[in-house]
Protein backbone atom coordinates (compact mmCIF):
# COMPACT_ATOMS: atom_id res chain seq x y z
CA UNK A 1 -6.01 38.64 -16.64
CA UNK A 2 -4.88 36.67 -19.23
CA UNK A 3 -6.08 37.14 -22.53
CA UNK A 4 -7.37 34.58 -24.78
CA UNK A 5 -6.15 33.44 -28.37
CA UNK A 6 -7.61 35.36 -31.21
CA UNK A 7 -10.71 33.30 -31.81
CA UNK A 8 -10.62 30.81 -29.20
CA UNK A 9 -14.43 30.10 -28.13
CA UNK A 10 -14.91 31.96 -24.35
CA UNK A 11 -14.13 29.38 -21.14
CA UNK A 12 -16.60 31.79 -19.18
CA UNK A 13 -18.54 29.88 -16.73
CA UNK A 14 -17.10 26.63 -17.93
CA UNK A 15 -17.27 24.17 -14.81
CA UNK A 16 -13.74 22.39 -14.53
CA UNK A 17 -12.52 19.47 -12.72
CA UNK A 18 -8.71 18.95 -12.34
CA UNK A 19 -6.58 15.90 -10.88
CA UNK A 20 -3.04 16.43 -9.63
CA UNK A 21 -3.86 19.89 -9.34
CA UNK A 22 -1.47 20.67 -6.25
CA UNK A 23 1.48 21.49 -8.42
CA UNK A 24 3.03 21.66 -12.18
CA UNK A 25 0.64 21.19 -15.37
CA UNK A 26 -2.29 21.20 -12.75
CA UNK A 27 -2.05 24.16 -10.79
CA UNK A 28 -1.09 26.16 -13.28
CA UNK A 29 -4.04 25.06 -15.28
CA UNK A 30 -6.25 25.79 -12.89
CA UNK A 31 -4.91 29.05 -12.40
CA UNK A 32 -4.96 29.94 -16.39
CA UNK A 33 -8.51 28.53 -16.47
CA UNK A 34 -9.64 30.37 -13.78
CA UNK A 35 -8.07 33.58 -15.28
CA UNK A 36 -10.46 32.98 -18.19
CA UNK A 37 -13.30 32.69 -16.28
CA UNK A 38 -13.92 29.47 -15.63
CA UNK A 39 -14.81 27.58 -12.76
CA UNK A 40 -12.29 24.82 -11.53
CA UNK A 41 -12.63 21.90 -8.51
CA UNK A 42 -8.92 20.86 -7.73
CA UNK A 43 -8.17 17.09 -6.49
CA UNK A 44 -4.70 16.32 -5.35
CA UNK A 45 -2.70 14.54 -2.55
CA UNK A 46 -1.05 17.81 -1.36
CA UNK A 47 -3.56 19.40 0.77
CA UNK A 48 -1.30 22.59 1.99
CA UNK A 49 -0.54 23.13 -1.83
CA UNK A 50 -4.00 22.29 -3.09
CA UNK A 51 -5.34 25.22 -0.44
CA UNK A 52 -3.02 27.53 -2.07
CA UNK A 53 -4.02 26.95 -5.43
CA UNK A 54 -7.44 27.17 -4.60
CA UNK A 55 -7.25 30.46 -3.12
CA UNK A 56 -5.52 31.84 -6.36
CA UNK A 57 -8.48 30.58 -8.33
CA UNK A 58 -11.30 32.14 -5.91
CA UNK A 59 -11.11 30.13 -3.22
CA UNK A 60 -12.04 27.31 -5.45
CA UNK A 61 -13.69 23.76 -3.77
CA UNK A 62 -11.20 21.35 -3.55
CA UNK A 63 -10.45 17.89 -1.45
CA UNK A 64 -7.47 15.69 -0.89
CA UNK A 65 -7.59 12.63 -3.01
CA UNK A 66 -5.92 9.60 -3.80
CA UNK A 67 -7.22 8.95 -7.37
CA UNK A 68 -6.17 4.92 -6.97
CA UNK A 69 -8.83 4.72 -4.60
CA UNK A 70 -11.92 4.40 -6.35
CA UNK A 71 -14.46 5.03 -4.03
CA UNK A 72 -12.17 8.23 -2.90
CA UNK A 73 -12.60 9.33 -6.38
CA UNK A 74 -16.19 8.76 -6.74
CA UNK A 75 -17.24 10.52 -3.35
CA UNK A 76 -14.57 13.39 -3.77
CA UNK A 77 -15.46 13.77 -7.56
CA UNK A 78 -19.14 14.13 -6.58
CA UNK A 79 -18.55 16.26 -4.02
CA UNK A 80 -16.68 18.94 -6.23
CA UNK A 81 -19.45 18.70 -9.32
CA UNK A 82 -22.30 19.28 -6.53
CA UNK A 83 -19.82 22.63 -5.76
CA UNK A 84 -19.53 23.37 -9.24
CA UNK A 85 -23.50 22.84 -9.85
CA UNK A 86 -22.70 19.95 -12.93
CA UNK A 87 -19.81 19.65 -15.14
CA UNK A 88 -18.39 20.34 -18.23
CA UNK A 89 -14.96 18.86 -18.51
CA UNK A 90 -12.44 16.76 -16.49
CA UNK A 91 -8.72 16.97 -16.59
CA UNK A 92 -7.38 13.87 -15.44
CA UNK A 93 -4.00 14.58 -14.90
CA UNK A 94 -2.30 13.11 -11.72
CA UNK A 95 0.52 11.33 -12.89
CA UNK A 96 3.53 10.02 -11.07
CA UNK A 97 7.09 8.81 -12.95
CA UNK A 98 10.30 7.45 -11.68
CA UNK A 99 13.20 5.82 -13.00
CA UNK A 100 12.87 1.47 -13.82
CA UNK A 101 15.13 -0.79 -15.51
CA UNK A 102 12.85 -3.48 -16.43
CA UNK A 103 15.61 -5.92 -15.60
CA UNK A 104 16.37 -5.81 -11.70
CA UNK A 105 14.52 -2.83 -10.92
CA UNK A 106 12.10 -2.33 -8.11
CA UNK A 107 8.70 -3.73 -8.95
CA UNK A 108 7.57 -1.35 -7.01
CA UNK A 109 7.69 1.74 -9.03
CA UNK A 110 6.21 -0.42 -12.05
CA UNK A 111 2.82 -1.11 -9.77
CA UNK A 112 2.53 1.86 -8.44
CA UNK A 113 2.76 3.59 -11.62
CA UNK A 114 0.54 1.82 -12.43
CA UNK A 115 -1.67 2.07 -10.31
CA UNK A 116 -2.05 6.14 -10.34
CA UNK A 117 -1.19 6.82 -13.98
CA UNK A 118 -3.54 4.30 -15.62
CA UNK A 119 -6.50 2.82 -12.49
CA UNK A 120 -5.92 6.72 -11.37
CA UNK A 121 -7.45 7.54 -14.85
CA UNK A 122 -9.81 4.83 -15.40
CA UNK A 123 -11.08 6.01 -11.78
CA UNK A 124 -11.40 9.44 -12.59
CA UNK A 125 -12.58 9.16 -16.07
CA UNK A 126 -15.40 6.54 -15.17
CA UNK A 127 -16.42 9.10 -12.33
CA UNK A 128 -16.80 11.48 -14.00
CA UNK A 129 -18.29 10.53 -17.27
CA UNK A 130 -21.81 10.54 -16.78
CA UNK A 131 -21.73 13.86 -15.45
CA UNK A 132 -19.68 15.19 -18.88
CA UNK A 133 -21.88 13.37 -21.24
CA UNK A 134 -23.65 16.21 -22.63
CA UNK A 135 -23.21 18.06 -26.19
CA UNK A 136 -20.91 20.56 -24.12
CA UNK A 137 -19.04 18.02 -22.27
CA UNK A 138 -15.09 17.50 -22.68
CA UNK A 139 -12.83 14.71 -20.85
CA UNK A 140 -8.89 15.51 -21.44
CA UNK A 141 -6.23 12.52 -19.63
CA UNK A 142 -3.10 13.70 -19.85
CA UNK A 143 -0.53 11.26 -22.14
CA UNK A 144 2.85 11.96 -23.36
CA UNK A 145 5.06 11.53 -26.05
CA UNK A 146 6.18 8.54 -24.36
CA UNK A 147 3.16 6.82 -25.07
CA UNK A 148 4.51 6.93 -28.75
CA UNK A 149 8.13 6.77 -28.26
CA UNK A 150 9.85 4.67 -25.87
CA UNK A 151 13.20 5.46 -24.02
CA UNK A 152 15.18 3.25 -21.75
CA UNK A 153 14.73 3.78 -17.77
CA UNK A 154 10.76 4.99 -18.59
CA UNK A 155 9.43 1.27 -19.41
CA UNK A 156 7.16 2.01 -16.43
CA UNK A 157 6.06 5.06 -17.64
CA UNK A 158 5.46 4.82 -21.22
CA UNK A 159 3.75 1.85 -20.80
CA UNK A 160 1.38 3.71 -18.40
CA UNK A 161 0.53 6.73 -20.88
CA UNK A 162 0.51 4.50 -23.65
CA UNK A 163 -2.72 3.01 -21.86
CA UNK A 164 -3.99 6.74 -20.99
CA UNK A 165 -3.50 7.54 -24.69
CA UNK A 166 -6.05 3.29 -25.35
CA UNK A 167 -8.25 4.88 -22.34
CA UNK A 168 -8.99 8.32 -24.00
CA UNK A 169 -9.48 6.87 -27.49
CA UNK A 170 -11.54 4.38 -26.55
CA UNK A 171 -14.03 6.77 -24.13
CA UNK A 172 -14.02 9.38 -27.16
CA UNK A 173 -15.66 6.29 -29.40
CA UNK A 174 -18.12 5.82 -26.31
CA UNK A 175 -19.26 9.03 -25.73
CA UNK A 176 -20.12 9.55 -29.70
CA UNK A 177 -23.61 9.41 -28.50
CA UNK A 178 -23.74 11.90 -25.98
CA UNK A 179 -22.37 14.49 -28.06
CA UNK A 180 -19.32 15.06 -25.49
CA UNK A 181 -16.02 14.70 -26.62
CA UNK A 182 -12.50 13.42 -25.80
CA UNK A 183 -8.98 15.11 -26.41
CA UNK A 184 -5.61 13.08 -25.60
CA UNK A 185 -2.68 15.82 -24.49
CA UNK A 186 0.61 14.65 -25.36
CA UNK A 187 3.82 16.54 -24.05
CA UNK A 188 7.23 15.87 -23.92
CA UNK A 189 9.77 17.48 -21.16
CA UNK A 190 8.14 20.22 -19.64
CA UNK A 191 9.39 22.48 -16.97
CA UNK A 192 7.71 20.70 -14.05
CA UNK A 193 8.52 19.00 -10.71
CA UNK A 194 7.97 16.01 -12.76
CA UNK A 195 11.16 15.98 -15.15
CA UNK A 196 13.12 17.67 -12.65
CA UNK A 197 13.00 14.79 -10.07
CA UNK A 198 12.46 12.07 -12.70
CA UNK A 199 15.47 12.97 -15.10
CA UNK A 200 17.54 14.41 -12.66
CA UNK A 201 19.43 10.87 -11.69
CA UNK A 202 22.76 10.05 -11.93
CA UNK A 203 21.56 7.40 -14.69
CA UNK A 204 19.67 9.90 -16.56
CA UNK A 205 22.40 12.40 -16.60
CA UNK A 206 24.64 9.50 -17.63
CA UNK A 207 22.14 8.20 -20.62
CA UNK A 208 21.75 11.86 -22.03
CA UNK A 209 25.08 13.32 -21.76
CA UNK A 210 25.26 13.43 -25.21
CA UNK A 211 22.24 15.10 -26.19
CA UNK A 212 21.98 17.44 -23.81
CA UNK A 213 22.27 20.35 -26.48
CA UNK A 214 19.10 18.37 -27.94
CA UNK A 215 17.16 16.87 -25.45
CA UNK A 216 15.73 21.08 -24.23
CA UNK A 217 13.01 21.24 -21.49
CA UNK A 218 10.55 23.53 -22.89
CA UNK A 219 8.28 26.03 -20.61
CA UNK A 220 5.30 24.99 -18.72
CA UNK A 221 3.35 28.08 -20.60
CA UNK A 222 3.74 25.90 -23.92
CA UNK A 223 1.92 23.40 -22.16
CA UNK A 224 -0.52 25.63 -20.73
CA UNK A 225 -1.70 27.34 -23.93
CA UNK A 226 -1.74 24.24 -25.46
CA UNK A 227 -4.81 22.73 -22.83
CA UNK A 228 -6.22 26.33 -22.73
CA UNK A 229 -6.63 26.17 -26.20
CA UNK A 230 -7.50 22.59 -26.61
CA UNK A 231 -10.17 23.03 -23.84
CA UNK A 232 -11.91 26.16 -25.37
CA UNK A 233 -12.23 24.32 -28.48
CA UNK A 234 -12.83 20.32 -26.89
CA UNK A 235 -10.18 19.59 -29.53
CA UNK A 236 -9.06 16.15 -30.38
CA UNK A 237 -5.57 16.36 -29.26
CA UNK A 238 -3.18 18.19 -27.87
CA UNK A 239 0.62 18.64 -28.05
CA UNK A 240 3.40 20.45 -26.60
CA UNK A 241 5.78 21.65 -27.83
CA UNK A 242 4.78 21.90 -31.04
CA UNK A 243 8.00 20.30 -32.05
CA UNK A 244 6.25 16.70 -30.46
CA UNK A 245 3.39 17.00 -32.97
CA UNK A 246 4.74 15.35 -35.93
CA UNK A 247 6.59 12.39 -33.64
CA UNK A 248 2.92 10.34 -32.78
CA UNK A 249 2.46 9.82 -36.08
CA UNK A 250 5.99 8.92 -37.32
CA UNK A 251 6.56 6.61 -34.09
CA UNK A 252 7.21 3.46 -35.78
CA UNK A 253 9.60 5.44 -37.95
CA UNK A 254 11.12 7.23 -34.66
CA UNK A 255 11.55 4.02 -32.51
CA UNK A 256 14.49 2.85 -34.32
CA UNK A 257 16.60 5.31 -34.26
CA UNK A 258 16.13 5.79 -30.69
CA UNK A 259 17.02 2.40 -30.02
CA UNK A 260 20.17 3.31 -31.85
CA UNK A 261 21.09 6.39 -30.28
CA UNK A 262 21.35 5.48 -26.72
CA UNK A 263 23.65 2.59 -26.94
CA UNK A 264 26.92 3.87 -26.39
CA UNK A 265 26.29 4.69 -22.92
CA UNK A 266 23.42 2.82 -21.93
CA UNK A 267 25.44 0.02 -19.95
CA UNK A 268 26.73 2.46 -17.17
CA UNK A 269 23.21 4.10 -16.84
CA UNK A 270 21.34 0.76 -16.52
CA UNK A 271 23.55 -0.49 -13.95
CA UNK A 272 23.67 3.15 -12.15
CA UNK A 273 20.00 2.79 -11.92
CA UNK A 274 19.74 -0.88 -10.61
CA UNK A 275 21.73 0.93 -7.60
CA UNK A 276 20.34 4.35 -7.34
CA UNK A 277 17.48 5.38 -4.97
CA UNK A 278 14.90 7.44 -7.51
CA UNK A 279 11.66 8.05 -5.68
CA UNK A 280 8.54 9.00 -7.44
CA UNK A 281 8.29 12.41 -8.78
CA UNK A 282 5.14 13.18 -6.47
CA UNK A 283 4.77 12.31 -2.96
CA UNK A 284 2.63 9.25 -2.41
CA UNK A 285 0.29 8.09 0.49
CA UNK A 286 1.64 5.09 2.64
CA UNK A 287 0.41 1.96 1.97
């Protein structure tokens, strides 16, 4: 069992929905949550996975789910809060990322980007909100850093989390009334399936040879205490590591000297992407 910050309000009984729960920040949220005594629904596209983590969190309800399909989300959503008997706060955190230079890349991985990281939201967020809006209710969509700082080859997927980070500000405004709140998480390379497949390109490799003694992937734990924490307390945002923290509000500050840092080899990793086959981190449905 693990055991809970030193004054962190209790997550006992606490009735939790999670998207892209079959693997990374997802699972092992669930799992952490469940741990604390919560009780989690898992969504996801991976069913064999998603049974797996269900069973670690007490043979938890959950349902395959492609979250840009809006009436999927709406009949799966209220599926898994009639298991859960209500609800008290939604994760919405599938989220896909690959490689895109805006300038002949695939279109492709722009739309359906898109389509998962920002309708996904939208789709789970408008689900689920009247069921949250209550003085104990909490909605968390998962941003990143790259909704505040923007690096070459992620055009596609900083402009999606910078619309997660619009999307969660704006329904935190909205659901003043109701007494529920919102918290954007931000995080920056975490040890997932997602920055393993998405960074680990030849052009990737190529952009951040340089900074490689820099550029550190930090544990998935630091992201998992960080929405444990966040959640117990329906806090405002969240960040991980705790290095990211000061970057959102320094971004206008931090832009340019990103845009001066990759220069030198950004040439040969533009035109190594415009070549290189860099499917999305997460498996998708066929069209």
């Amino acid at each position: 069992m693990h055991r809970a910050r030193r004054g962190t309000p209790s997550l006992e009984g606490r009735r939790v929905l999670i998207t892209g729960a079959a693997r990374g920040i997802g699972a092992a949220l669930a799992e952490r949550l469940h741990q604390r005594g919560a009780r989690v629904a898992l969504l996801g596209l991976e069913e064999e996975r998603l049974a797996a983590v269900a069973a670690r969190c007490g043979d938890a309800p959950w349902a395959s789910c492609d979250v840009t399909d809006r009436a999927a989300v709406e009949r799966t959503l209220g599926t898994s809060v009639d298991a859960l008997g209500g609800l008290d706060v939604v994760v919405a955190n599938a989220g896909v990322a690959a490689q895109l230079p805006l300038v002949g890349g695939d279109p492709a991985v722009m739309e359906r980007t898109i389509a998962v990281n920002v309708l996904g939201v939208y789709y789970t967020l408008r689900a689920a909100g009247p069921h949250i809006s209550h003085p104990r209710g909490y909605a968390v969509p998962i941003s990143s850093v790259g909704a505040a700082v923007h690096l070459p080859l992620m055009g596609a997927y900083s402009a999606s989390k910078a619309a997660v980070e619009a999307l969660g500000n704006t329904l935190r405004i909205e659901l003043g009334p109701s007494g529920a709140r919102v918290g954007v998480a931000y995080f920056a390379e975490i040890d997932t399936d997602m920055t393993s497949r998405g960074f680990g390109t030849e052009a990737a490799a190529t952009l951040t040879a340089r900074f490689r003694g820099v550029n550190r992937v930090a544990p998935l734990r630091l992201a998992i205490n960080a929405l444990e924490h966040g959640i117990a307390r329906r806090a405002r945002r969240i960040v991980a590591p705790a290095w990211a923290a000061p970057v959102l509000p320094l971004r206008m500050l931090a832009q340019p000297f990103i845009d001066r840092a990759v220069q030198r080899d950004l040439a040969a990793a533009l035109e190594i992407a415009r070549g290189e086959d860099a499917p999305l981190t997460t498996p998708q449905p066929e069209a």
